[in-house]
N, C-alpha and C. Protein backbone atom coordinates (compact mmCIF):
# COMPACT_ATOMS: atom_id res chain seq x y z
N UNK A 1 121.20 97.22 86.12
CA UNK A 1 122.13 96.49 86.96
C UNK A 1 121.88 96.77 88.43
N UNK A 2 121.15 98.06 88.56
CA UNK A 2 121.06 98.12 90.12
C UNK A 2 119.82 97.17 90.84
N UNK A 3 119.02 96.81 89.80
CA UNK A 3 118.27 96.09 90.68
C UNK A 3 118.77 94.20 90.61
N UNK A 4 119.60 94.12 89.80
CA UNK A 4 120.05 92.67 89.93
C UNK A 4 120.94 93.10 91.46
N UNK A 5 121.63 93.96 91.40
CA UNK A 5 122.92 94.37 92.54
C UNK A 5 122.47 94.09 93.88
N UNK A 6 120.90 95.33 93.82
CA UNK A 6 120.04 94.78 95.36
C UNK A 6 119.35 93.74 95.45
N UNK A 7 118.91 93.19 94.62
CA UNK A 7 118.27 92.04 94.35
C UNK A 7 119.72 90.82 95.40
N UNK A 8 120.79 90.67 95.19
CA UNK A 8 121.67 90.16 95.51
C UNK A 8 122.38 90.50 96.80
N UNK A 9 122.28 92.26 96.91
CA UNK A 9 122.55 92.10 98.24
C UNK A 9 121.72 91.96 99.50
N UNK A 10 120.24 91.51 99.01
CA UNK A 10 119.50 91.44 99.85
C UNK A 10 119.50 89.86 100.40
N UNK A 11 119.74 89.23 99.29
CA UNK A 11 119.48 87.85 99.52
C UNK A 11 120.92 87.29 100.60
N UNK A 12 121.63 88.22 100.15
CA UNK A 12 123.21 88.14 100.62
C UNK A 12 123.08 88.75 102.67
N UNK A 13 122.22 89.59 102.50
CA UNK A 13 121.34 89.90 104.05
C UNK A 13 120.68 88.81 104.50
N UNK A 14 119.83 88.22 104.40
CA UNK A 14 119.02 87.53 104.55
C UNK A 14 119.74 86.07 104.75
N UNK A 15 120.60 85.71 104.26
CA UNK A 15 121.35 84.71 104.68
C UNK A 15 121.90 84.83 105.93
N UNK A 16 122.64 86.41 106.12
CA UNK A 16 123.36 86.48 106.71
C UNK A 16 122.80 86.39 108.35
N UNK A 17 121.38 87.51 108.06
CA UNK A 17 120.27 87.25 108.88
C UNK A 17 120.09 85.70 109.54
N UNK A 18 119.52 85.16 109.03
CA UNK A 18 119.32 83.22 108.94
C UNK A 18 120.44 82.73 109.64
N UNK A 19 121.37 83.31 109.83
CA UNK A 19 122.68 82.21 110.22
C UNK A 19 123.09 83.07 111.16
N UNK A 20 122.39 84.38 111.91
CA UNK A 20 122.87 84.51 113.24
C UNK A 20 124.00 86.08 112.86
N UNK A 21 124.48 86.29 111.56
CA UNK A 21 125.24 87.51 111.67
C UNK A 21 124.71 88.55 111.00
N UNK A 22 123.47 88.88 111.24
CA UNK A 22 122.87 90.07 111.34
C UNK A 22 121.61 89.73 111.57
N UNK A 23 120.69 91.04 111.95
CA UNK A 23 119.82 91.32 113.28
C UNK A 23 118.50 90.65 112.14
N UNK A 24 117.86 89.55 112.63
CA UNK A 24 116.51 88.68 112.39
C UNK A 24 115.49 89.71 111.50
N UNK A 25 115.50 90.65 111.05
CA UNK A 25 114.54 91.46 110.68
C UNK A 25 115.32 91.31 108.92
N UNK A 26 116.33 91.46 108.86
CA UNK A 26 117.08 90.91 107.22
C UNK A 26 116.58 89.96 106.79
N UNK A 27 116.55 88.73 107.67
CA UNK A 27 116.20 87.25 107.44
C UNK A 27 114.35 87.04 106.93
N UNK A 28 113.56 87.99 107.26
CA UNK A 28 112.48 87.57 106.86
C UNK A 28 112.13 87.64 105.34
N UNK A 29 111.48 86.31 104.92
CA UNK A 29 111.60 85.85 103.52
C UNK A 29 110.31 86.43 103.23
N UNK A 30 109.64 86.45 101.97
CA UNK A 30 108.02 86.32 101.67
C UNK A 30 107.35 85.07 101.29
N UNK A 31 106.69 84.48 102.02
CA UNK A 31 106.46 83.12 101.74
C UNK A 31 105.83 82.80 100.14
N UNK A 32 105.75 83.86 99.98
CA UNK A 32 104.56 83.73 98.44
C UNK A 32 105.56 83.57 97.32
N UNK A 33 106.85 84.36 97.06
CA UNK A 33 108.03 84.81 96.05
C UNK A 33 109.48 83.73 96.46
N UNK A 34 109.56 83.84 97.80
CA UNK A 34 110.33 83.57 98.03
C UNK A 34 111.77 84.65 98.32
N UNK A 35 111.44 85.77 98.13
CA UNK A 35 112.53 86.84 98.16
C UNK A 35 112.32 87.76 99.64
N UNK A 36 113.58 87.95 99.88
CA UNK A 36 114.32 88.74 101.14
C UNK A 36 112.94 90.21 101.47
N UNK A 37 112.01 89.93 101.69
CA UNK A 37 111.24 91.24 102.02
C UNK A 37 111.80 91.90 103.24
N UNK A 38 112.57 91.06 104.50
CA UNK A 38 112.99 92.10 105.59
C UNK A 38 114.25 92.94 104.97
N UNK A 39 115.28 92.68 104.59
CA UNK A 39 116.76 93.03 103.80
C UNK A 39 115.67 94.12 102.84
N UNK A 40 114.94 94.29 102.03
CA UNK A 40 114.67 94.92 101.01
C UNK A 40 113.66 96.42 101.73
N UNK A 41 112.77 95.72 102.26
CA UNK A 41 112.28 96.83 103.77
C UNK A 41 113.06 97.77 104.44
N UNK A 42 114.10 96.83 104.83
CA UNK A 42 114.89 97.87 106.19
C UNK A 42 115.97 99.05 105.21
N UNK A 43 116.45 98.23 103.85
CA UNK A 43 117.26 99.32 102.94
C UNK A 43 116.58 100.20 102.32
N UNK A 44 115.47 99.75 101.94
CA UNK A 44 114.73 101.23 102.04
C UNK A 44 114.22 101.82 102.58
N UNK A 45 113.97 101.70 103.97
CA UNK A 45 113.94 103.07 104.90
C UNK A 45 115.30 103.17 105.07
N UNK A 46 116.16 102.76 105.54
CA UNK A 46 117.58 103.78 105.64
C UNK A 46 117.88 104.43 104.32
N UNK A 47 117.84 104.03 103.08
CA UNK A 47 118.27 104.61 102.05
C UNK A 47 116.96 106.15 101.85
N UNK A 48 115.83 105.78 102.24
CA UNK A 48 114.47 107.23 102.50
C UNK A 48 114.91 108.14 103.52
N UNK A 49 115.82 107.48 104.30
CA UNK A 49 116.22 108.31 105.64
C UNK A 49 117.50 109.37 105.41
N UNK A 50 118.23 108.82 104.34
CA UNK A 50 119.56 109.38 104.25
C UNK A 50 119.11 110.64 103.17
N UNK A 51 117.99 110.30 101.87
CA UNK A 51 117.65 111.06 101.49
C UNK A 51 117.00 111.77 101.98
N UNK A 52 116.57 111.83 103.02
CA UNK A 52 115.88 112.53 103.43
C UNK A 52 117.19 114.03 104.34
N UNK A 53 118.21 113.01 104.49
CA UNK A 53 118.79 114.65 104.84
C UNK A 53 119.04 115.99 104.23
N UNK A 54 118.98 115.48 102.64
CA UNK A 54 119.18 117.05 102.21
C UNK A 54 118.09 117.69 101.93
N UNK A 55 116.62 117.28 103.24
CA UNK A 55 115.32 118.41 102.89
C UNK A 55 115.97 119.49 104.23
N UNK A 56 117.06 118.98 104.74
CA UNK A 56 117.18 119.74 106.17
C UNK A 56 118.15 121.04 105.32
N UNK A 57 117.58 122.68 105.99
CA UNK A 57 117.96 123.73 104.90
C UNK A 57 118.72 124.21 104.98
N UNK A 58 119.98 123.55 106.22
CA UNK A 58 121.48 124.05 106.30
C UNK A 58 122.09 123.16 105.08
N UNK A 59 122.83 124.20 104.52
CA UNK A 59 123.69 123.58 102.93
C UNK A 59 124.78 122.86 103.48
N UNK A 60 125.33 122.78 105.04
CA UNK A 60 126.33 121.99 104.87
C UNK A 60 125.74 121.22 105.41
N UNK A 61 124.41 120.87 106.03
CA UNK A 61 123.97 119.32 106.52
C UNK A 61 123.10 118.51 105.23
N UNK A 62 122.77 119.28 104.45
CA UNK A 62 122.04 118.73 103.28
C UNK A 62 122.83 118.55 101.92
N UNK A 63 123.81 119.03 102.15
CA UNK A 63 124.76 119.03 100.88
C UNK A 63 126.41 118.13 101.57
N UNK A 64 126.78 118.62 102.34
CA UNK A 64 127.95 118.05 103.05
C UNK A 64 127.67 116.42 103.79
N UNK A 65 126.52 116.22 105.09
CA UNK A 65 126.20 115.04 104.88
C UNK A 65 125.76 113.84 104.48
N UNK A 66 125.22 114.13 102.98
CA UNK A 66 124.41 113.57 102.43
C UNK A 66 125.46 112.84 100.94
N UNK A 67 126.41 113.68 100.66
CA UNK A 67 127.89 113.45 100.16
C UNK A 67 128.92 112.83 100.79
N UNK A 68 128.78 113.09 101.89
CA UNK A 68 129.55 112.18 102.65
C UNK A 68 129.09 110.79 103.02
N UNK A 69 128.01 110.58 103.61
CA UNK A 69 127.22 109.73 103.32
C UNK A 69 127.69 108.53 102.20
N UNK A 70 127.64 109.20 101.30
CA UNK A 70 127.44 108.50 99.73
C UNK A 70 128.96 108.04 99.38
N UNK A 71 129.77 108.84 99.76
CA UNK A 71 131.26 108.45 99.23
C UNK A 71 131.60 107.32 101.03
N UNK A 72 131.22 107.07 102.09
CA UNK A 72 131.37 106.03 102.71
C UNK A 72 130.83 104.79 102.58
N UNK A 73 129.66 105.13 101.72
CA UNK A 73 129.74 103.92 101.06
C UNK A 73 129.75 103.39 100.01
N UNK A 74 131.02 104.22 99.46
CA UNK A 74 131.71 103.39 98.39
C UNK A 74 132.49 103.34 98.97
N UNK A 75 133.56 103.34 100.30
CA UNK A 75 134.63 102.77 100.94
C UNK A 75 134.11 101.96 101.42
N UNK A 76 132.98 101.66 102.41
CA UNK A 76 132.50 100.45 102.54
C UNK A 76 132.16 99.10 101.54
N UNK A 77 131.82 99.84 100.38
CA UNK A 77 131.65 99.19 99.31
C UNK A 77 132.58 98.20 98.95
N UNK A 78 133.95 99.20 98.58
CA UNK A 78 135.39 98.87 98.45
C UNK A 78 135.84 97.87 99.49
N UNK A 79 135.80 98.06 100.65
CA UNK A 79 136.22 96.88 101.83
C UNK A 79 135.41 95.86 101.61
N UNK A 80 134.05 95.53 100.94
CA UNK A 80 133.75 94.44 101.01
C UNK A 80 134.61 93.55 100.36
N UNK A 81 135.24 94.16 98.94
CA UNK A 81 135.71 92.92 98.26
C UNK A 81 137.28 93.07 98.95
N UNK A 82 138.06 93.47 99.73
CA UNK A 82 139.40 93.00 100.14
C UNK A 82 139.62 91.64 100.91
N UNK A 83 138.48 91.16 101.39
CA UNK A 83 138.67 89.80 101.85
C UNK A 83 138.31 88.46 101.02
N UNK A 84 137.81 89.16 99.87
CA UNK A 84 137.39 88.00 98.68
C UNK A 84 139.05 87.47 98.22
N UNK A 85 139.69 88.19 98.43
CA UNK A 85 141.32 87.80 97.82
C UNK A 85 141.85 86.49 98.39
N UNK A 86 141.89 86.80 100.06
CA UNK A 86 142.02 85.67 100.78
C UNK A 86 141.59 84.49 100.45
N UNK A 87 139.67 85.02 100.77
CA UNK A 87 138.89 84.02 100.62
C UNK A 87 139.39 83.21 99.53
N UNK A 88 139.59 83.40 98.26
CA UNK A 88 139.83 83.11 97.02
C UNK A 88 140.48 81.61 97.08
N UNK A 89 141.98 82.35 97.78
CA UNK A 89 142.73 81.86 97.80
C UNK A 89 142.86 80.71 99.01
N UNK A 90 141.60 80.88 99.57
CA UNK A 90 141.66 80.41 100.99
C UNK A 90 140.75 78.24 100.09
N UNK A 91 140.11 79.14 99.34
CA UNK A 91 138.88 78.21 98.46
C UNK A 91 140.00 77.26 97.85
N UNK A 92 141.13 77.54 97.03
CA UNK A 92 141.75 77.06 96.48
C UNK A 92 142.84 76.24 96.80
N UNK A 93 143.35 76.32 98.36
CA UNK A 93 143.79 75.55 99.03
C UNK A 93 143.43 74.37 99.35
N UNK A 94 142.30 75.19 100.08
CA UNK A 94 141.65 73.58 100.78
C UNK A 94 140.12 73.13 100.18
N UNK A 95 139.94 73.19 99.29
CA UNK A 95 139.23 72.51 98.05
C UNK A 95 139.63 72.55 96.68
N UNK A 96 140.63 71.97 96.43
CA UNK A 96 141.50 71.85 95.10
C UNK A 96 140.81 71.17 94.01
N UNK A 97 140.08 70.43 94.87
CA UNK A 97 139.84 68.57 93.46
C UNK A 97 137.99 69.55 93.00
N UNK A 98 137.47 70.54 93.37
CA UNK A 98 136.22 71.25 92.92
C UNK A 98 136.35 71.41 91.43
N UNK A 99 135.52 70.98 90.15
CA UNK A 99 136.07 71.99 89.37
C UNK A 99 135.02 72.81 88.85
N UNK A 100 135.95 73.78 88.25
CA UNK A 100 135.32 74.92 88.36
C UNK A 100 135.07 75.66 86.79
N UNK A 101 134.22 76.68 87.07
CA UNK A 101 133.91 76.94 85.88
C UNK A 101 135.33 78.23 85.18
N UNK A 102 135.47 78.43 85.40
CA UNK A 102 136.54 79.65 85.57
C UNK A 102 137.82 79.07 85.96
N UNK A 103 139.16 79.02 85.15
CA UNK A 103 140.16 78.57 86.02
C UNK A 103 141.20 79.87 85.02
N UNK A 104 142.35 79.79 86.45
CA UNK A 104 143.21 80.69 86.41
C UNK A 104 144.77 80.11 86.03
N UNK A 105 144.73 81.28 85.11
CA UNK A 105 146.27 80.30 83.89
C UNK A 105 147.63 80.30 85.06
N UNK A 106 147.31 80.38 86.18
CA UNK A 106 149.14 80.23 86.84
C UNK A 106 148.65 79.89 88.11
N UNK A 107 149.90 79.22 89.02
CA UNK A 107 148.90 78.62 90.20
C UNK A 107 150.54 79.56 91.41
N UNK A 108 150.85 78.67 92.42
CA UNK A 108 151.58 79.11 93.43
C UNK A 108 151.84 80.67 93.35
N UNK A 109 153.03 80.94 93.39
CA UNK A 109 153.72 82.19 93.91
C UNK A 109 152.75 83.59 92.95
N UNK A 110 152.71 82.94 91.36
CA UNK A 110 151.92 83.94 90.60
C UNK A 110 150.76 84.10 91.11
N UNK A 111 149.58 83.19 91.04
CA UNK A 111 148.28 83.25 92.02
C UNK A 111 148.65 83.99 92.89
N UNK A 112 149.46 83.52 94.20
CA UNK A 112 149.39 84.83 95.25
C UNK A 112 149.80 86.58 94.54
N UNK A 113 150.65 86.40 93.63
CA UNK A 113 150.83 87.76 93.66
C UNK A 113 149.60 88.25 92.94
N UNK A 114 149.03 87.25 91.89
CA UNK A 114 147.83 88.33 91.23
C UNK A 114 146.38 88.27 92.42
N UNK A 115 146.52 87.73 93.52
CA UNK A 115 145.42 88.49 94.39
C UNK A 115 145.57 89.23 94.93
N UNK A 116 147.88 89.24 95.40
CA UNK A 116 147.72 90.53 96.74
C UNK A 116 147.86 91.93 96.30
N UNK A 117 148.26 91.54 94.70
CA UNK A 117 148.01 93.01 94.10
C UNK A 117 147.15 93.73 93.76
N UNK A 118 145.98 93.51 93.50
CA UNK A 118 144.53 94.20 93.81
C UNK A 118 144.12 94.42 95.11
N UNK A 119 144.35 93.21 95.74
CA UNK A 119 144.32 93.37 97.40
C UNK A 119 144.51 95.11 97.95
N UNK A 120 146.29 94.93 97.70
CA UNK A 120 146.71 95.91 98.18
C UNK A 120 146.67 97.12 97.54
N UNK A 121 145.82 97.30 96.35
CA UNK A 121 145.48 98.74 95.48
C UNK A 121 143.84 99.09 96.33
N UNK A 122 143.18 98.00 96.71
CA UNK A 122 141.95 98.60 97.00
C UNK A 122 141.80 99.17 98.37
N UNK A 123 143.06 98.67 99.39
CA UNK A 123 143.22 99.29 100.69
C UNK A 123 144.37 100.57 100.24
N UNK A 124 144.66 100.70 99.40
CA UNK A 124 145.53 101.71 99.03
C UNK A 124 144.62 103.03 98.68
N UNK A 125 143.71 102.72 97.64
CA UNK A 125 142.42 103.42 97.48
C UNK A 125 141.42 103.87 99.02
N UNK A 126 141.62 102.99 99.23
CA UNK A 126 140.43 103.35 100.63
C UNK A 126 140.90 103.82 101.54
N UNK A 127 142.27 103.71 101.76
CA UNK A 127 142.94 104.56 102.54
C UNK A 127 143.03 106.64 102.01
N UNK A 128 143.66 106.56 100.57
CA UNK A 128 143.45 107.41 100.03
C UNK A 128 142.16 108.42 100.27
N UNK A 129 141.04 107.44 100.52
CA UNK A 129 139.71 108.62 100.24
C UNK A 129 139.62 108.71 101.46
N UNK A 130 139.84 108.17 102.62
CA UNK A 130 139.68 108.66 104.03
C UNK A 130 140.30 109.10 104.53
N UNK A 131 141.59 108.99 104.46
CA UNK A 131 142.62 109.46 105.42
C UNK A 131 143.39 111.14 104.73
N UNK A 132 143.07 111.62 105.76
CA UNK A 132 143.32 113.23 105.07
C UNK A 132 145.74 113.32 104.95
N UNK A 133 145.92 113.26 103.79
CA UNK A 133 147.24 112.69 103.67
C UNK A 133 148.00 114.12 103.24
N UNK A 134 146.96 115.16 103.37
CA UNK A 134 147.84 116.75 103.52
C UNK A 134 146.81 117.59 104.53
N UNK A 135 147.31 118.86 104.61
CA UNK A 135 146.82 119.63 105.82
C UNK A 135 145.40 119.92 104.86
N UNK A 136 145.84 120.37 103.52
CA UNK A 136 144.28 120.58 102.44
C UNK A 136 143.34 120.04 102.96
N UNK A 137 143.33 118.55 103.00
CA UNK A 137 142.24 117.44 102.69
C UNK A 137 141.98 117.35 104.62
N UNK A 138 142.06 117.67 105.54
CA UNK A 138 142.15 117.78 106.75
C UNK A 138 140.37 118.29 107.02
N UNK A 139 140.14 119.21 106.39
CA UNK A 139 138.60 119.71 106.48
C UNK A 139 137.43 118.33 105.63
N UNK A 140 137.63 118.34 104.56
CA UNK A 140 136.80 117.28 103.94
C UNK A 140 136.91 116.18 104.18
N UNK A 141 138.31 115.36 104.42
CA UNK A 141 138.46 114.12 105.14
C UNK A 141 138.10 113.78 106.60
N UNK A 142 138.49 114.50 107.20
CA UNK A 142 138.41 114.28 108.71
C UNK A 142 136.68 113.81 109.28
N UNK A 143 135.78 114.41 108.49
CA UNK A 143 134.53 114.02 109.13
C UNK A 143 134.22 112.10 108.76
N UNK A 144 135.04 112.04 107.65
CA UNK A 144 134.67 111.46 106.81
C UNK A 144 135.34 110.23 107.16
N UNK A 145 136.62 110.07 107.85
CA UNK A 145 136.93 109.38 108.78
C UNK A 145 136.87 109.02 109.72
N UNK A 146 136.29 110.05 110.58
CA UNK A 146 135.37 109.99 111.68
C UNK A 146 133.99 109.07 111.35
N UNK A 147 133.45 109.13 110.42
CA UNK A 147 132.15 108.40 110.17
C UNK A 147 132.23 106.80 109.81
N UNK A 148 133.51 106.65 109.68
CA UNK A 148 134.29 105.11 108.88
C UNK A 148 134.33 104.81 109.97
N UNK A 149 134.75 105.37 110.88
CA UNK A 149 135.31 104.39 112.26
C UNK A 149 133.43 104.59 113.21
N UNK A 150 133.06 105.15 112.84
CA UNK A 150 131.81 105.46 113.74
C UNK A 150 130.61 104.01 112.96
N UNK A 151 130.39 104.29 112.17
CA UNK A 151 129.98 103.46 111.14
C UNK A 151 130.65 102.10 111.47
N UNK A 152 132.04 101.88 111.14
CA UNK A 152 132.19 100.29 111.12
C UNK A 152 132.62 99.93 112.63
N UNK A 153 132.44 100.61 113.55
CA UNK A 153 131.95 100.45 115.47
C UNK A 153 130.80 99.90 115.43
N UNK A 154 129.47 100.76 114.48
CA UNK A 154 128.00 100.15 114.57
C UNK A 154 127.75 98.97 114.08
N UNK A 155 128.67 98.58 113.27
CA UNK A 155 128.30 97.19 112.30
C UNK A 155 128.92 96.06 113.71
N UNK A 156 130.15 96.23 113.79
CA UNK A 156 130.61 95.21 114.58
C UNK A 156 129.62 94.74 115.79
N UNK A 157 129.36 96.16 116.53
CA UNK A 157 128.09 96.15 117.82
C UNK A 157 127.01 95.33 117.35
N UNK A 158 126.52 95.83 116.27
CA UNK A 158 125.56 94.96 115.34
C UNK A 158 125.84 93.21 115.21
N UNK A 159 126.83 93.13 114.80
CA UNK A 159 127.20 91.97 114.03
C UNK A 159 127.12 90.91 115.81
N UNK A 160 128.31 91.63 116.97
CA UNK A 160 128.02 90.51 117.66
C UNK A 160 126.98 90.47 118.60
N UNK A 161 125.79 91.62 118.85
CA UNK A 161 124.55 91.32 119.40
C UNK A 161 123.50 90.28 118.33
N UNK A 162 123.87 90.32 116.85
CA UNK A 162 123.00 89.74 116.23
C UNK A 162 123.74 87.86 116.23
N UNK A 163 125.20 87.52 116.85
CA UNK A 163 125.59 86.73 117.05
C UNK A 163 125.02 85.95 118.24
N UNK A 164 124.45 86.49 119.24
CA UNK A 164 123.92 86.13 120.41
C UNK A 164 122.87 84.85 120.36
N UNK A 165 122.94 83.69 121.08
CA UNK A 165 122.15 82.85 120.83
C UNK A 165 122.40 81.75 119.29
N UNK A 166 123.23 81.91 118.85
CA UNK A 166 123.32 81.10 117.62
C UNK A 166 124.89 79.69 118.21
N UNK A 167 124.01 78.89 117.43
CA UNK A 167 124.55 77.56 118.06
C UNK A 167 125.59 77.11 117.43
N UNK A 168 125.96 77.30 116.24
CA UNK A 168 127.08 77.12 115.01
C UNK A 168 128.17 77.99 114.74
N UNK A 169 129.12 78.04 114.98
CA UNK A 169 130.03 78.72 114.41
C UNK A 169 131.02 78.35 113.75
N UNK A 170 131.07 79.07 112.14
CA UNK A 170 131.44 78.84 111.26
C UNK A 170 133.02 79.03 111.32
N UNK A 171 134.02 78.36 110.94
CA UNK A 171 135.55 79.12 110.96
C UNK A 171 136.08 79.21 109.79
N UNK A 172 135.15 78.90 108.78
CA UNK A 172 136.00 78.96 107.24
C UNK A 172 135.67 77.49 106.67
N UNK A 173 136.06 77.18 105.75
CA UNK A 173 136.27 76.17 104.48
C UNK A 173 137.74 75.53 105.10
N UNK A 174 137.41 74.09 105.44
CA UNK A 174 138.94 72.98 105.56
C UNK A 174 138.36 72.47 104.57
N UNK A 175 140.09 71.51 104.49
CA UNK A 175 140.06 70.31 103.62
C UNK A 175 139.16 69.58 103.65
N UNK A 176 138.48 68.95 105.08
CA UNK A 176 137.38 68.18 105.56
C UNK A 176 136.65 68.53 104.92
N UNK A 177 135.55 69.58 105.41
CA UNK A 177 134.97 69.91 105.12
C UNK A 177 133.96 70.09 103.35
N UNK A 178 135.40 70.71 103.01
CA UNK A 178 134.94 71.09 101.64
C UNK A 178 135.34 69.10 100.58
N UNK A 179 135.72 68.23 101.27
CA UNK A 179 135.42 66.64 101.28
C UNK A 179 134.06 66.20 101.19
N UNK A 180 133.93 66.53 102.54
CA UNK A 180 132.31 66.38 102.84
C UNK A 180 131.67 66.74 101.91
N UNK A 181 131.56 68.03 101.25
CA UNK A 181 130.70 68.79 100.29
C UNK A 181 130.61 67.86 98.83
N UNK A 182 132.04 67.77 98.72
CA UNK A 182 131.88 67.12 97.50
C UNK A 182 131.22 65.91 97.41
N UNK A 183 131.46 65.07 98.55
CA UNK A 183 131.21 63.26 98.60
C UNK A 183 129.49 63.76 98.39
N UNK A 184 128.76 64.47 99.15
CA UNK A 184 127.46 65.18 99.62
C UNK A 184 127.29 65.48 97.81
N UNK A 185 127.57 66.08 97.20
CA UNK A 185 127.05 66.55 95.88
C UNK A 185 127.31 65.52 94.44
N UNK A 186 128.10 64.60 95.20
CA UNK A 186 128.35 63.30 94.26
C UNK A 186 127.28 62.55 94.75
N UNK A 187 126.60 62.44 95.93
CA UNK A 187 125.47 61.57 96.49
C UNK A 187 124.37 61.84 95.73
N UNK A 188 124.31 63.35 96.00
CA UNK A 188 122.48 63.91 95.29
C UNK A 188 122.68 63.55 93.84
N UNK A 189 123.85 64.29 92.62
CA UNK A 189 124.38 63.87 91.41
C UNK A 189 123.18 62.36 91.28
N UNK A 190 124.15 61.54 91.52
CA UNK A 190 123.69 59.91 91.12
C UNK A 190 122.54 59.83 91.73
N UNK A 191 121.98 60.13 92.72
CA UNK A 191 120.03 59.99 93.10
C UNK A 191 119.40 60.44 92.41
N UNK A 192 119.58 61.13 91.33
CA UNK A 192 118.77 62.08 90.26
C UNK A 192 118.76 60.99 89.44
């Protein structure tokens, strides 16, 4: 499963690359395969780099950052999917008439509650593992929160220097829009 996982989050780079929200070196494809070689490149030197801290022979920089490390990103991990809830629900608004392969047995007030309740368990969780919530957890948390906010400072810096120069900006899925898509996929449909 881990290589379908990177396999996906590379391609999921590489888009992101392509469209201006992250830095052009994700985006390079292999012309021969067709697969994300910059996204698959650059994660493995950072992922060679991180392992590489526990050859350093202080036990709390090779054992302490290299653990820490690893449990931020599974909070990062975790924050990716808290905006899929929205999104979800954002999809289901304003593209109703789509259908879909998957449908969900209750719609209004139930729908919202069965997204904001995972919603709000996975920021409940991620709050939990970072935020030091007794004087105990004050030593092991605290770096570790420090690195969340240090870390998701670098992405943003990232995100809007790699925004620079791009001519499109996206604001989400409208009604229009996701119109357009359909009339557009009923066109190609019948040309086949």
């Amino acid at each position: 499963n881990m290589a379908s996982w990177s396999f996906g989050v590379n391609s999921v780079a590489a888009y992101a690359a392509q469209t201006g929200n992250m830095p052009k070196v994700f985006g390079k494809m292999n012309p021969k395969t067709g697969m994300p070689d910059g996204a698959a490149i650059t994660n493995g030197v950072v992922a060679s780099l991180v392992l590489c801290i526990q050859l350093v022979p202080v036990k709390a920089i090779s054992d302490g950052i290299f653990w820490m490390l690893f449990s931020l990103s599974v909070v990062f991990l975790l924050l990716t999917y808290v905006p899929m809830f929205p999104a979800f629900m954002n999809l289901r608004k304003n593209d109703p008439d789509r259908e879909r392969v998957y449908k969900m047995p209750f719609k209004g007030g139930l729908l919202k509650a069965a997204m904001i309740v995972p919603m709000i368990e996975l920021v409940g969780v991620i709050i939990t593992t970072v935020v030091p919530l007794s004087a105990d957890e004050v030593s092991s948390k605290m770096p570790m929160l420090i690195g969340f906010f240090v870390l998701l400072a670098i992405g943003e810096v990232v995100r809007v220097v790699s925004a620079k120069g791009r001519t499109e900006e996206y604001h989400g899925l409208t009604p229009e829009l996701a119109q357009k898509r359909l009339e557009e996929e009923a066109a190609a449909e019948s040309s086949e």
